[in-house]
C-alpha atoms as a PDB file:
ATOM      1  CA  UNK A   1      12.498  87.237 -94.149  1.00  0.00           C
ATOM      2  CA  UNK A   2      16.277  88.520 -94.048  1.00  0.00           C
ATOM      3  CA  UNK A   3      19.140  86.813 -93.678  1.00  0.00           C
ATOM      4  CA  UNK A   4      21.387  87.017 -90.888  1.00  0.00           C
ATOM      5  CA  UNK A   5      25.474  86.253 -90.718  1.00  0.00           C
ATOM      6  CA  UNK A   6      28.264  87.569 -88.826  1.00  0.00           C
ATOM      7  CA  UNK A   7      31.789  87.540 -90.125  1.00  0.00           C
ATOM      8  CA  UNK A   8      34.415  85.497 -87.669  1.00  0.00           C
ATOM      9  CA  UNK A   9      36.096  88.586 -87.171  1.00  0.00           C
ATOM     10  CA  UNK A  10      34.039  88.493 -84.239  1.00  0.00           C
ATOM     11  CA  UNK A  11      34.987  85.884 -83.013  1.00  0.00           C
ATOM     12  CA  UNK A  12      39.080  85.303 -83.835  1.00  0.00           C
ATOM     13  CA  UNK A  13      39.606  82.293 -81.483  1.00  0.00           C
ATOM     14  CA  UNK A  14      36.917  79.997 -82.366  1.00  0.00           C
ATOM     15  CA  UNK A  15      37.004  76.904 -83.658  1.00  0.00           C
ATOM     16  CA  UNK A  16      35.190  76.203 -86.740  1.00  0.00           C
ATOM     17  CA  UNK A  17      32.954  73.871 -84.539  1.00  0.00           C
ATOM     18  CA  UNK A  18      32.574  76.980 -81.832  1.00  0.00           C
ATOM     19  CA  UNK A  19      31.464  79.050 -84.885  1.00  0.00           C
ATOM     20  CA  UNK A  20      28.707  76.683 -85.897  1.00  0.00           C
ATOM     21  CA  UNK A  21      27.413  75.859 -82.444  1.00  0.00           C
ATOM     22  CA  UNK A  22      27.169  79.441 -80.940  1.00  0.00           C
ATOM     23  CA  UNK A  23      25.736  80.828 -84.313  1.00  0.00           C
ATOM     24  CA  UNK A  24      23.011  78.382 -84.558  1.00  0.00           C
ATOM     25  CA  UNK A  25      22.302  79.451 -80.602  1.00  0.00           C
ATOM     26  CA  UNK A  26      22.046  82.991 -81.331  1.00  0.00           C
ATOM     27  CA  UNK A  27      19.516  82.645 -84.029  1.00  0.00           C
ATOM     28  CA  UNK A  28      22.111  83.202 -87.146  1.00  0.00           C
ATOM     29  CA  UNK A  29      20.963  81.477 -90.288  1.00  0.00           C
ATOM     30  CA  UNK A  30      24.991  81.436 -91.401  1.00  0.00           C
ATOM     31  CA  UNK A  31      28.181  82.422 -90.736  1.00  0.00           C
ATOM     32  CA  UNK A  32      30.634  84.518 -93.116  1.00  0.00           C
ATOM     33  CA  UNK A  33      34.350  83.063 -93.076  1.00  0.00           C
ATOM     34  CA  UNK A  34      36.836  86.121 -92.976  1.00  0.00           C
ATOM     35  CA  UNK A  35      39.484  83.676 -90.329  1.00  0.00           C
ATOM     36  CA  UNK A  36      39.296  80.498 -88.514  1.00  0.00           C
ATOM     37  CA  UNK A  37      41.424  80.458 -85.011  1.00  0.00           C
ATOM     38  CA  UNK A  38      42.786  83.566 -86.719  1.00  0.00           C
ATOM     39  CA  UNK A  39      44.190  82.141 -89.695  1.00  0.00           C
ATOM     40  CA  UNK A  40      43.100  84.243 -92.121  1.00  0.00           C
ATOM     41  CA  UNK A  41      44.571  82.469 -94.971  1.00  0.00           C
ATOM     42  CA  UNK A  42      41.755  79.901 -95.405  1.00  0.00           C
ATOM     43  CA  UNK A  43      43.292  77.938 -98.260  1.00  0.00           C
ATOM     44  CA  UNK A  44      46.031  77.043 -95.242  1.00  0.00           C
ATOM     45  CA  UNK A  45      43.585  75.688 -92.943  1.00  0.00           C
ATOM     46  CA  UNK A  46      43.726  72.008 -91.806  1.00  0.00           C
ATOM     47  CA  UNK A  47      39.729  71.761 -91.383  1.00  0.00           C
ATOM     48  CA  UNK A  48      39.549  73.303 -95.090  1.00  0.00           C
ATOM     49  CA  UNK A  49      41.985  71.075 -97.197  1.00  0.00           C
ATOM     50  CA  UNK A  50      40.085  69.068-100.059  1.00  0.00           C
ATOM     51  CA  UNK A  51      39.791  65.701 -98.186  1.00  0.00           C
ATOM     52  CA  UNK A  52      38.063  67.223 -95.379  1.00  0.00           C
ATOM     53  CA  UNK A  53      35.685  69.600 -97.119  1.00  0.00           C
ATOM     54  CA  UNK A  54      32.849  67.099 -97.512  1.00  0.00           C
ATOM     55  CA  UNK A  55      33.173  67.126 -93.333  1.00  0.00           C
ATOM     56  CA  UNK A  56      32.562  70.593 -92.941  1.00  0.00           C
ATOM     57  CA  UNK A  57      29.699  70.406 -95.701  1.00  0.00           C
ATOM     58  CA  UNK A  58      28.290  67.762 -93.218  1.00  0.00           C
ATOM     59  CA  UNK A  59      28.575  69.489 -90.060  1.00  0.00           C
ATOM     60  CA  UNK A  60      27.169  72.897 -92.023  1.00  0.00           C
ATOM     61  CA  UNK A  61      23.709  70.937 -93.405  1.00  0.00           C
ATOM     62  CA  UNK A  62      23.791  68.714 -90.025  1.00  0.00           C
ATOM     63  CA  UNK A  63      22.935  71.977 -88.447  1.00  0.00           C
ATOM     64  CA  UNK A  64      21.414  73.986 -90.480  1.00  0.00           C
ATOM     65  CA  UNK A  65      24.046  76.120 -91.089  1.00  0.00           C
ATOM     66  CA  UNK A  66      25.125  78.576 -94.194  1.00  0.00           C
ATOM     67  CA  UNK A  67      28.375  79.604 -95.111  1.00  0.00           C
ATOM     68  CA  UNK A  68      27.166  82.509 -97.784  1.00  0.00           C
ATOM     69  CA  UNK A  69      30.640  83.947 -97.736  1.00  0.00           C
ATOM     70  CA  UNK A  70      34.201  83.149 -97.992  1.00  0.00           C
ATOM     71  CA  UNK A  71      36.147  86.775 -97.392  1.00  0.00           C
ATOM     72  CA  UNK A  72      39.308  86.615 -99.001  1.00  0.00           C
ATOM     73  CA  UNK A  73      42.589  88.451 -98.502  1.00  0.00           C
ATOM     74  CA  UNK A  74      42.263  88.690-102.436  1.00  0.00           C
ATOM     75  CA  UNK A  75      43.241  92.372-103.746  1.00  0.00           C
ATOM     76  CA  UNK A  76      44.243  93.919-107.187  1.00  0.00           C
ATOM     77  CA  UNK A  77      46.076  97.309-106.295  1.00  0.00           C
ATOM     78  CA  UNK A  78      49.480  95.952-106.880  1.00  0.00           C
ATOM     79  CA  UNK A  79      51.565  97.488-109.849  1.00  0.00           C
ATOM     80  CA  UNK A  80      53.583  93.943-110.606  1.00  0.00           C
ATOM     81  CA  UNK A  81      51.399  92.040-112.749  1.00  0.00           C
ATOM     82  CA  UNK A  82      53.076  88.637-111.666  1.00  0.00           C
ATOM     83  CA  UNK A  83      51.730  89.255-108.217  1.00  0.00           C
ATOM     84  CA  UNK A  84      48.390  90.422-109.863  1.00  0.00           C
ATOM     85  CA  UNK A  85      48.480  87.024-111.583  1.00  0.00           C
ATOM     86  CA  UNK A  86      49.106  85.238-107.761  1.00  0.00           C
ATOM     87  CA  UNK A  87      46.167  87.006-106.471  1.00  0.00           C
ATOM     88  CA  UNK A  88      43.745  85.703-109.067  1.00  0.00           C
ATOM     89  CA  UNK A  89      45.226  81.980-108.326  1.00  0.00           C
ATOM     90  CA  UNK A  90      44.157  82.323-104.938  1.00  0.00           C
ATOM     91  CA  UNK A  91      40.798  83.704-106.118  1.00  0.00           C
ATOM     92  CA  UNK A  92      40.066  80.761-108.312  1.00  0.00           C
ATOM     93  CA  UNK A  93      41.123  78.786-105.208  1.00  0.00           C
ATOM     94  CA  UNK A  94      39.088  80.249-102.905  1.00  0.00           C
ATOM     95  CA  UNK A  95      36.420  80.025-105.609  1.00  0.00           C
ATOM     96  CA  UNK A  96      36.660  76.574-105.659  1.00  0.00           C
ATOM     97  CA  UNK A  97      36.450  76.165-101.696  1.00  0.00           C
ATOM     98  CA  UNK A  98      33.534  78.358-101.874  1.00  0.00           C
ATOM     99  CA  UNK A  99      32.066  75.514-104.451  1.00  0.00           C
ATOM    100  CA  UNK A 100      32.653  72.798-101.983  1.00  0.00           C
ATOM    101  CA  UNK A 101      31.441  74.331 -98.906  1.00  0.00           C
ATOM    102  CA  UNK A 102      28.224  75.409-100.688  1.00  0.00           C
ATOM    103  CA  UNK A 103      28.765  79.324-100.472  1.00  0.00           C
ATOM    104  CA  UNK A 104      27.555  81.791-102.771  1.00  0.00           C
ATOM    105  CA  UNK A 105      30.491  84.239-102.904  1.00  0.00           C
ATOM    106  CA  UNK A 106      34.255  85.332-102.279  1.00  0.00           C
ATOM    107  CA  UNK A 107      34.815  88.581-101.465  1.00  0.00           C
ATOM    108  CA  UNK A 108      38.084  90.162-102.927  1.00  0.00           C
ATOM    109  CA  UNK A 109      39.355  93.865-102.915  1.00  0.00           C
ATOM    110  CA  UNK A 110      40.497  97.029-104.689  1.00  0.00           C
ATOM    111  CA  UNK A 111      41.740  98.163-101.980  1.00  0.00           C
ATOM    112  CA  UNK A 112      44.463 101.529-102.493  1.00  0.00           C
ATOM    113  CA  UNK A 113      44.002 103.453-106.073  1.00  0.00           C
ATOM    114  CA  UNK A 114      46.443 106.016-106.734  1.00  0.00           C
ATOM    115  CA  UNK A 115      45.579 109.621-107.887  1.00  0.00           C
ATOM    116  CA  UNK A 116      46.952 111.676-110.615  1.00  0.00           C
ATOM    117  CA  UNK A 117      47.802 115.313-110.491  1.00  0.00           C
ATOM    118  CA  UNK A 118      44.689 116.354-110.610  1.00  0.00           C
ATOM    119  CA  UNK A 119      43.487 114.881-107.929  1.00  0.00           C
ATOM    120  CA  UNK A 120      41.533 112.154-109.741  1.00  0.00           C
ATOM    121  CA  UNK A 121      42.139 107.544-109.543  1.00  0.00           C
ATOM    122  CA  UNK A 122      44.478 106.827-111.613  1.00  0.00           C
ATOM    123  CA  UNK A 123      42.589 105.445-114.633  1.00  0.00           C
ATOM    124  CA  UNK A 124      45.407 102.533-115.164  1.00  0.00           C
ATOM    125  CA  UNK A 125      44.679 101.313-111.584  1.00  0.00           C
ATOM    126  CA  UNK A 126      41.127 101.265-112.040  1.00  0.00           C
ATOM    127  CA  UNK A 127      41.433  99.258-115.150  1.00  0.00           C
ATOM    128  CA  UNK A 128      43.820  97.018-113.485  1.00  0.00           C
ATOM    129  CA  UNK A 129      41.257  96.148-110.546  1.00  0.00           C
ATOM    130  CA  UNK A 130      38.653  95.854-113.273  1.00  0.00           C
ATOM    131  CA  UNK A 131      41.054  92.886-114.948  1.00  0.00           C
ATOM    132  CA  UNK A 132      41.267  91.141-111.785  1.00  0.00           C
ATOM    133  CA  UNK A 133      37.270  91.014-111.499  1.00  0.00           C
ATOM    134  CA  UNK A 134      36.514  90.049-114.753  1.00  0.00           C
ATOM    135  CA  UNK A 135      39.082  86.760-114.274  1.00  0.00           C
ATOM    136  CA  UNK A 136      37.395  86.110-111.220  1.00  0.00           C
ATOM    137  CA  UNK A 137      34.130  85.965-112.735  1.00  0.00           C
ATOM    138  CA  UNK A 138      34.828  84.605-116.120  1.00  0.00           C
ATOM    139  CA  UNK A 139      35.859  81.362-113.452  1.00  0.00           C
ATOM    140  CA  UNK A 140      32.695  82.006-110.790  1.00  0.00           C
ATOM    141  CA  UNK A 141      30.405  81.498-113.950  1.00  0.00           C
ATOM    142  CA  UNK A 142      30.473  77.776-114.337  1.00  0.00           C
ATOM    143  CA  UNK A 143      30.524  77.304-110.718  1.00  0.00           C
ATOM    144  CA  UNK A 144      27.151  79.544-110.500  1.00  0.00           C
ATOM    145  CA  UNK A 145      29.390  81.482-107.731  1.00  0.00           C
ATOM    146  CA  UNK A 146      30.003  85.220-107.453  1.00  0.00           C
ATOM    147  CA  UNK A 147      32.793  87.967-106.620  1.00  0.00           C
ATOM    148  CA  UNK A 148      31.965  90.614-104.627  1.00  0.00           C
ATOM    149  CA  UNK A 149      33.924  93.633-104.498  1.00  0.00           C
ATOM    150  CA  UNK A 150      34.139  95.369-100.888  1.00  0.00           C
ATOM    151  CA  UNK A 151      33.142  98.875-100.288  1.00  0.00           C
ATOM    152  CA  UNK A 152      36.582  99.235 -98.352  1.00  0.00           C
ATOM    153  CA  UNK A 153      39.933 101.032 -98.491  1.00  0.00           C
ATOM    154  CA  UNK A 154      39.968 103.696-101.453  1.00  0.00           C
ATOM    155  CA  UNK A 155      36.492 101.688-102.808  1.00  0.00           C
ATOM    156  CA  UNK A 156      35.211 102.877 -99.675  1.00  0.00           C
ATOM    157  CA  UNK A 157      34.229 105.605-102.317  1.00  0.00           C
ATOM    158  CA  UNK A 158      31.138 104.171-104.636  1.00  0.00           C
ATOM    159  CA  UNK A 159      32.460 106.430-107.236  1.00  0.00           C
ATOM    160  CA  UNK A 160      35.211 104.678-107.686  1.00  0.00           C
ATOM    161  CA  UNK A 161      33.581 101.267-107.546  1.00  0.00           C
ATOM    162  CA  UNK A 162      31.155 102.719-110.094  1.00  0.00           C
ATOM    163  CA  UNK A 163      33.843 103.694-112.375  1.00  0.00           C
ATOM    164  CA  UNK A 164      35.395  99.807-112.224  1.00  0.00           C
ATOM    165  CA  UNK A 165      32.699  97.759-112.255  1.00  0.00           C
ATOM    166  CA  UNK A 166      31.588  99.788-115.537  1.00  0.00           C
ATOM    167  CA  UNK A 167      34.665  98.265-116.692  1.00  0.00           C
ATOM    168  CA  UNK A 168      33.763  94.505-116.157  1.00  0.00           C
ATOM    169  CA  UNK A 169      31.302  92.537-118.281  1.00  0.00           C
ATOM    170  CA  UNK A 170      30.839  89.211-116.323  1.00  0.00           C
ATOM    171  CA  UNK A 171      27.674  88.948-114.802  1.00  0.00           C
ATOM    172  CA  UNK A 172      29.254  87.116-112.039  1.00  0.00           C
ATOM    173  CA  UNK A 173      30.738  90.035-110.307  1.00  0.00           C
ATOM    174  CA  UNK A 174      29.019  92.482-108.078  1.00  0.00           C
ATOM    175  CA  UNK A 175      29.380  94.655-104.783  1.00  0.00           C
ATOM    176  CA  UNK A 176      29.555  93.818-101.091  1.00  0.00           C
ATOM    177  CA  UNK A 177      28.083  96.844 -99.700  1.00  0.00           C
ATOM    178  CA  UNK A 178      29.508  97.771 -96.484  1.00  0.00           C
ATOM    179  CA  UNK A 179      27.333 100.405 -95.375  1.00  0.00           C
ATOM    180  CA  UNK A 180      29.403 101.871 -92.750  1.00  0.00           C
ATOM    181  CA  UNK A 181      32.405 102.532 -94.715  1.00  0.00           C
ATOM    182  CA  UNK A 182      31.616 105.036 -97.426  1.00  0.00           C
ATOM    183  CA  UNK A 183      28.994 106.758 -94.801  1.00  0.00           C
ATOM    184  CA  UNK A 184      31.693 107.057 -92.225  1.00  0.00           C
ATOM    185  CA  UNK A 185      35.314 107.344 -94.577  1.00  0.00           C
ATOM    186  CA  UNK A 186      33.737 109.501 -97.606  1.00  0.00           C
ATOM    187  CA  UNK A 187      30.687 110.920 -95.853  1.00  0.00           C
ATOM    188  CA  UNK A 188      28.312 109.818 -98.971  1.00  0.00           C
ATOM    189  CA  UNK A 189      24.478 109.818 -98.034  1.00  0.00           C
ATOM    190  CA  UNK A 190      23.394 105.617 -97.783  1.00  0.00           C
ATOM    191  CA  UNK A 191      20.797 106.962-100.583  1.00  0.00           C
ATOM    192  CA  UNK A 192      24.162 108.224-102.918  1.00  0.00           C
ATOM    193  CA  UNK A 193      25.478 104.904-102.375  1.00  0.00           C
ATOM    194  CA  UNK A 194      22.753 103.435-102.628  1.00  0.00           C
ATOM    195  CA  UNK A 195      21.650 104.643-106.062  1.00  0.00           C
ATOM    196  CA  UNK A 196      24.956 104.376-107.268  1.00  0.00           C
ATOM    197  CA  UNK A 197      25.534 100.291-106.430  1.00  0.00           C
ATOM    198  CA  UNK A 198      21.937  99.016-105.957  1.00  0.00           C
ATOM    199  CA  UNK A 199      22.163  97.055-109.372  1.00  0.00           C
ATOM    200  CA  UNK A 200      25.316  95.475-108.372  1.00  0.00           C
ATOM    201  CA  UNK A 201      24.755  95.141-104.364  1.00  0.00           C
ATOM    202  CA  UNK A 202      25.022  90.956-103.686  1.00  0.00           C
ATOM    203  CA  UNK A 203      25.985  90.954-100.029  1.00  0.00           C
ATOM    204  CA  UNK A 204      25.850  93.763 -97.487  1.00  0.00           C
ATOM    205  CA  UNK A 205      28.348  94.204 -93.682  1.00  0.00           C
ATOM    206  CA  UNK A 206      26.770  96.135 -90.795  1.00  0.00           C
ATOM    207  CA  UNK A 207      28.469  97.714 -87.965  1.00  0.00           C
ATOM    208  CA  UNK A 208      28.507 100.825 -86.136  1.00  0.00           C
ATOM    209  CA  UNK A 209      30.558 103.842 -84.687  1.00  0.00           C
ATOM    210  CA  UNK A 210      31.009 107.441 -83.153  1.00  0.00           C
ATOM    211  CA  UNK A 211      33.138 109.688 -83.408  1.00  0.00           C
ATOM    212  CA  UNK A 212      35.181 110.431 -80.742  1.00  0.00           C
ATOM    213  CA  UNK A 213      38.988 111.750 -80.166  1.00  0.00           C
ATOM    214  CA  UNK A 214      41.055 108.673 -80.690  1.00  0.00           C
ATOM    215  CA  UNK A 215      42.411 107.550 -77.498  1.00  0.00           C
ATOM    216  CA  UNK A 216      46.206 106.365 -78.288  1.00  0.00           C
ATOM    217  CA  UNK A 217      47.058 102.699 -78.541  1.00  0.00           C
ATOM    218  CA  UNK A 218      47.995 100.238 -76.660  1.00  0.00           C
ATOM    219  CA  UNK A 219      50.732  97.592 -77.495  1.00  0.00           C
ATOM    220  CA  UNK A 220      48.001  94.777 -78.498  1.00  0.00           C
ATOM    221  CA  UNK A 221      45.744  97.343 -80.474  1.00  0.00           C
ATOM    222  CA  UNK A 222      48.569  98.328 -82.589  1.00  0.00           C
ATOM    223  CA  UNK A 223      49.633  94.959 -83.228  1.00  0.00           C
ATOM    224  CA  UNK A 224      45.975  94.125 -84.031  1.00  0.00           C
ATOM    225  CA  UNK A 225      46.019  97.586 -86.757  1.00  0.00           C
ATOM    226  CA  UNK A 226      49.592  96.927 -87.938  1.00  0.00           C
ATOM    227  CA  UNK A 227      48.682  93.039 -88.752  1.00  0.00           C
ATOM    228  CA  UNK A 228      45.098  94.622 -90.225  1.00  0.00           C
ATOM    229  CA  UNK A 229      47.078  96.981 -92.336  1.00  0.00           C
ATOM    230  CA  UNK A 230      49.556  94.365 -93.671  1.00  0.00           C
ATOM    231  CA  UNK A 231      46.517  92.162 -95.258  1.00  0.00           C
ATOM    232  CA  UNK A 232      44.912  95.276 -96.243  1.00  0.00           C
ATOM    233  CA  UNK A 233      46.631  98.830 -96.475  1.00  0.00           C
ATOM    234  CA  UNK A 234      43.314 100.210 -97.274  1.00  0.00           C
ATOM    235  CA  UNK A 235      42.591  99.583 -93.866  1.00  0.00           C
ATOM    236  CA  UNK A 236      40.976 102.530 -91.469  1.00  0.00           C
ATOM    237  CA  UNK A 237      40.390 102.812 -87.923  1.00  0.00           C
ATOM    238  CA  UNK A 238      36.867 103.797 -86.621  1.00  0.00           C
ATOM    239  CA  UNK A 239      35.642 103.758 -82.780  1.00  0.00           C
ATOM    240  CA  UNK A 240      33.359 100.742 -82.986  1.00  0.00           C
ATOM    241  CA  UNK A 241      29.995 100.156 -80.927  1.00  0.00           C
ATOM    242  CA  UNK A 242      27.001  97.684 -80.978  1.00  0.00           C
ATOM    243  CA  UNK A 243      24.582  98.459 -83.600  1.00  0.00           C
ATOM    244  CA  UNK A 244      21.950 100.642 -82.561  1.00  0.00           C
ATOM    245  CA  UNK A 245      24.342 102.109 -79.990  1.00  0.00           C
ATOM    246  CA  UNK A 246      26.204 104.892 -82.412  1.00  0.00           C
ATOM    247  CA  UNK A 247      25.388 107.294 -85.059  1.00  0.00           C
ATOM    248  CA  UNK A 248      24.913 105.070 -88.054  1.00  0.00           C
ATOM    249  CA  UNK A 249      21.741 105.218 -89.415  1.00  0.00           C
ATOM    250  CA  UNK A 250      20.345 101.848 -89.725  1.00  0.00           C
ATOM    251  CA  UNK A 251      16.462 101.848 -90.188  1.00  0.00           C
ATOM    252  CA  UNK A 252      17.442 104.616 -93.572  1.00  0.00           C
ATOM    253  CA  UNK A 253      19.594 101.789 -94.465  1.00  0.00           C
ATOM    254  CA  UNK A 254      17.159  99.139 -94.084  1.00  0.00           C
ATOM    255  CA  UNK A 255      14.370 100.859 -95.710  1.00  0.00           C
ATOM    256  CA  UNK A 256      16.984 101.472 -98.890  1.00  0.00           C
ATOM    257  CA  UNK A 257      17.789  97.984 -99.255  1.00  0.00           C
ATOM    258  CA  UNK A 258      13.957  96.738 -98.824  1.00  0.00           C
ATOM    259  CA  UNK A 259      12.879  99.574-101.307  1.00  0.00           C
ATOM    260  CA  UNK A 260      15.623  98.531-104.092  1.00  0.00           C
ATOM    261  CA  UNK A 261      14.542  94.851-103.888  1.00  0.00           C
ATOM    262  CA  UNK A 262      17.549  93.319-102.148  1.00  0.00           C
ATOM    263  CA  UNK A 263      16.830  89.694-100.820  1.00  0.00           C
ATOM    264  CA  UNK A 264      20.526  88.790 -99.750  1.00  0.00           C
ATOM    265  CA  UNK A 265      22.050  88.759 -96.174  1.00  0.00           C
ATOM    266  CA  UNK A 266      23.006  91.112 -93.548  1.00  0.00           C
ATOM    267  CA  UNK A 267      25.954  90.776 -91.830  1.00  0.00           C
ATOM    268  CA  UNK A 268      27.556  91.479 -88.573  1.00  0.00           C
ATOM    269  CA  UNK A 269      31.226  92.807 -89.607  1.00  0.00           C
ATOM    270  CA  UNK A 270      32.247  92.883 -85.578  1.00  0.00           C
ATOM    271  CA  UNK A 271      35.845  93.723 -85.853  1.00  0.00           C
ATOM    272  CA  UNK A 272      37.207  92.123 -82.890  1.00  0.00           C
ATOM    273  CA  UNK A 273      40.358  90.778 -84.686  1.00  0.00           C
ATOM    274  CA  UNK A 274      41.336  94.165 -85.191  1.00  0.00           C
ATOM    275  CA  UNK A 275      39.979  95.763 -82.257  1.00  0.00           C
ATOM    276  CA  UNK A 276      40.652  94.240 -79.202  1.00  0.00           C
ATOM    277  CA  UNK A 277      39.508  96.315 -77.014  1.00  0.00           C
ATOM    278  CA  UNK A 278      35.909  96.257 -78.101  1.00  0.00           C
ATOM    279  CA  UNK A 279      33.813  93.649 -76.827  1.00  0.00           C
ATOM    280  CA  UNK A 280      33.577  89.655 -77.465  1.00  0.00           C
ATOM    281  CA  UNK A 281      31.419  87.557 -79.567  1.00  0.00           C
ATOM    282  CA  UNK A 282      29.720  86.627 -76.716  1.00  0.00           C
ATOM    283  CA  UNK A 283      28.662  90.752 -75.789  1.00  0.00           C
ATOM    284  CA  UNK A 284      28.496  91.423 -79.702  1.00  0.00           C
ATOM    285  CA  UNK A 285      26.587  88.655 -81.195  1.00  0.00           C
ATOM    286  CA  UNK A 286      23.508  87.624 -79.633  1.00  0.00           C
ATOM    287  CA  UNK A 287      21.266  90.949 -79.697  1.00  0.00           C
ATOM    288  CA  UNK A 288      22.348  91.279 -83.605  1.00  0.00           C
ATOM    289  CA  UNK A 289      19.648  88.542 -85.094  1.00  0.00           C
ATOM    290  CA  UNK A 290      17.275  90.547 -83.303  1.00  0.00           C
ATOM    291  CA  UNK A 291      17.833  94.073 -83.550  1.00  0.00           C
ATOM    292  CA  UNK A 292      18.235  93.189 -87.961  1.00  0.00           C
ATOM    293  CA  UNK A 293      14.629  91.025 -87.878  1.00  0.00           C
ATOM    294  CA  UNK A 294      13.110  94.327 -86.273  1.00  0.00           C
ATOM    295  CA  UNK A 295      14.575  96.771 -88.804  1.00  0.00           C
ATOM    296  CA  UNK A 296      13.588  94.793 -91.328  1.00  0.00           C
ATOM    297  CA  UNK A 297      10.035  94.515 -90.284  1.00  0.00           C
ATOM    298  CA  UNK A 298      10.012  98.153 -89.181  1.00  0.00           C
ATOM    299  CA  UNK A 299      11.386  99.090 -93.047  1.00  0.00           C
ATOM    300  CA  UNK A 300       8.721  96.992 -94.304  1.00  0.00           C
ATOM    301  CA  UNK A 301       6.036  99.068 -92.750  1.00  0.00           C
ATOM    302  CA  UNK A 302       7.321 102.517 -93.576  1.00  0.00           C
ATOM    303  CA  UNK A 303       7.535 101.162 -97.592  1.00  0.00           C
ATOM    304  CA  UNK A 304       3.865 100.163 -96.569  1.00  0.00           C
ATOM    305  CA  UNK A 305       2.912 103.348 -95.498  1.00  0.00           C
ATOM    306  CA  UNK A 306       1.824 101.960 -92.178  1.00  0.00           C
ATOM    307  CA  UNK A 307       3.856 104.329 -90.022  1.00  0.00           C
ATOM    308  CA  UNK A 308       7.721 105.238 -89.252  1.00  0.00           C
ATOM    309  CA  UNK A 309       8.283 102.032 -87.272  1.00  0.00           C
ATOM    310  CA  UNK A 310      11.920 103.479 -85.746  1.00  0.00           C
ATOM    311  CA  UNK A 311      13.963 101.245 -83.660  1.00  0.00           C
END
């Protein structure tokens, strides 16, 4: 059976404690870290220095509890290659917090590629953001850890994530898909994405959205996107909604993943850290275990030939 996580985006004022307690109650098997009490600089948290680690560890098996993710601020766009340098530091650190608190992976980003003339990534960029990677993983390896690369920003685009994990031998880097984000920003098919990343896909972010008119912004929304866009500039806005309430195709997705073999988690990327207006963890996260278990089950049964099963 599937997985289930939801990033603390959702969830920006929790404590780490809060996290645990309500996730277990909702029927999550785990929780991705993207922000604690919205800190979003995990290295920098109190609960999170090394002599309290082992605690958290505690509280996380006392309950039950995964942490599959650590979601880093990490990104490799820059054109300085002393702040390149920086940004894999922090990677190895969060690498080795991942270690401790028995997660699988730290997600990083490309984030913003420049084009050339022609319209086309700049091929130095791409092999820049490969670089970065293949650090990253060369140091994940011995740790039996993993970097994922987001489908966000300018790697919303799998063509371009194609193009730079071709460039990047370790084994211990793949792709967090974020099936929203080339579907909504580059209006690729989930089965072009799909075949273009399935050998590489480790972890996967759900959410949902219309499209509407964008209303304009209030004073703590564009605080909310201006902070957003400061720790990522490959940031984009989209009119969120509860999964299974919007135009995302979900079941299409879930049948893709089933058919291609994937056996990782799904998880709830509930932007409420940069959308305030939308609603609270406690609106946004209970009906989520639930509505993934039946698409998983109801993808099983199509690749069974069993009937449709649409939810």
């Amino acid at each position: 059976m599937v997985k289930v996580c939801f990033s603390t985006l959702s969830c920006p004022d929790w404590s780490f404690q809060q996290i645990v307690h309500h996730g277990r109650a909702f029927g999550f098997d785990g929780v991705e870290i993207r922000l604690v009490e919205r800190e979003t600089d995990l290295l920098k948290l109190p609960g999170f220095q090394p002599a309290e680690r082992a605690s958290r560890r505690r509280e996380l098996a006392d309950s039950g509890f995964e942490v599959p993710v650590l979601a880093s601020n990490v990104r490799f766009h820059d054109l300085q290659a002393s702040v390149r340098k920086e940004q894999v530091e922090t990677g190895k650190a969060y690498l080795d917090l991942a270690k401790e608190l028995g997660s699988s992976f730290v997600r990083v980003f490309g984030d913003v590629v420049a084009k050339d003339d022609n319209g086309n990534y700049r091929r130095s960029m791409i092999k820049q953001v490969a670089e970065g990677l293949q650090c990253l993983g060369e140091y994940a390896e011995p740790l039996e850890l993993n970097i994922v690369i987001e489908t966000h920003g300018d790697f919303s685009d799998s063509r371009l994530v194609q193009q730079t994990l071709a460039l990047v031998e370790s084994p211990a880097v793949g792709v967090l898909w974020d099936t929203h984000h080339p579907w909504r920003f580059c209006g690729e098919t989930l089965s072009e994405t799909s075949e273009r990343l399935k050998s590489w896909i480790r972890h996967t972010h759900w959410k949902d959205s219309i499209l509407k008119r964008r209303d304009q912004t209030d004073g703590e929304g564009q605080d909310a996107a201006d902070q957003a866009h400061e720790l990522m500039q490959g940031h984009r806005h989209a009119d969120y909604v509860l999964l299974g309430c919007g135009e995302f195709p979900a079941l299409e997705c879930m049948r893709l993943l089933r058919q291609s073999g994937y056996d990782g988690w799904v998880s709830l990327e509930w932007e409420k850290m940069w959308h305030p207006e939308i609603a609270g963890p406690l609106v946004a996260l209970p009906p989520f275990p639930g509505k993934v278990r039946q698409l998983w089950e109801a993808a099983g049964r199509d690749s069974n030939g069993t009937g449709r099963g649409d939810t």
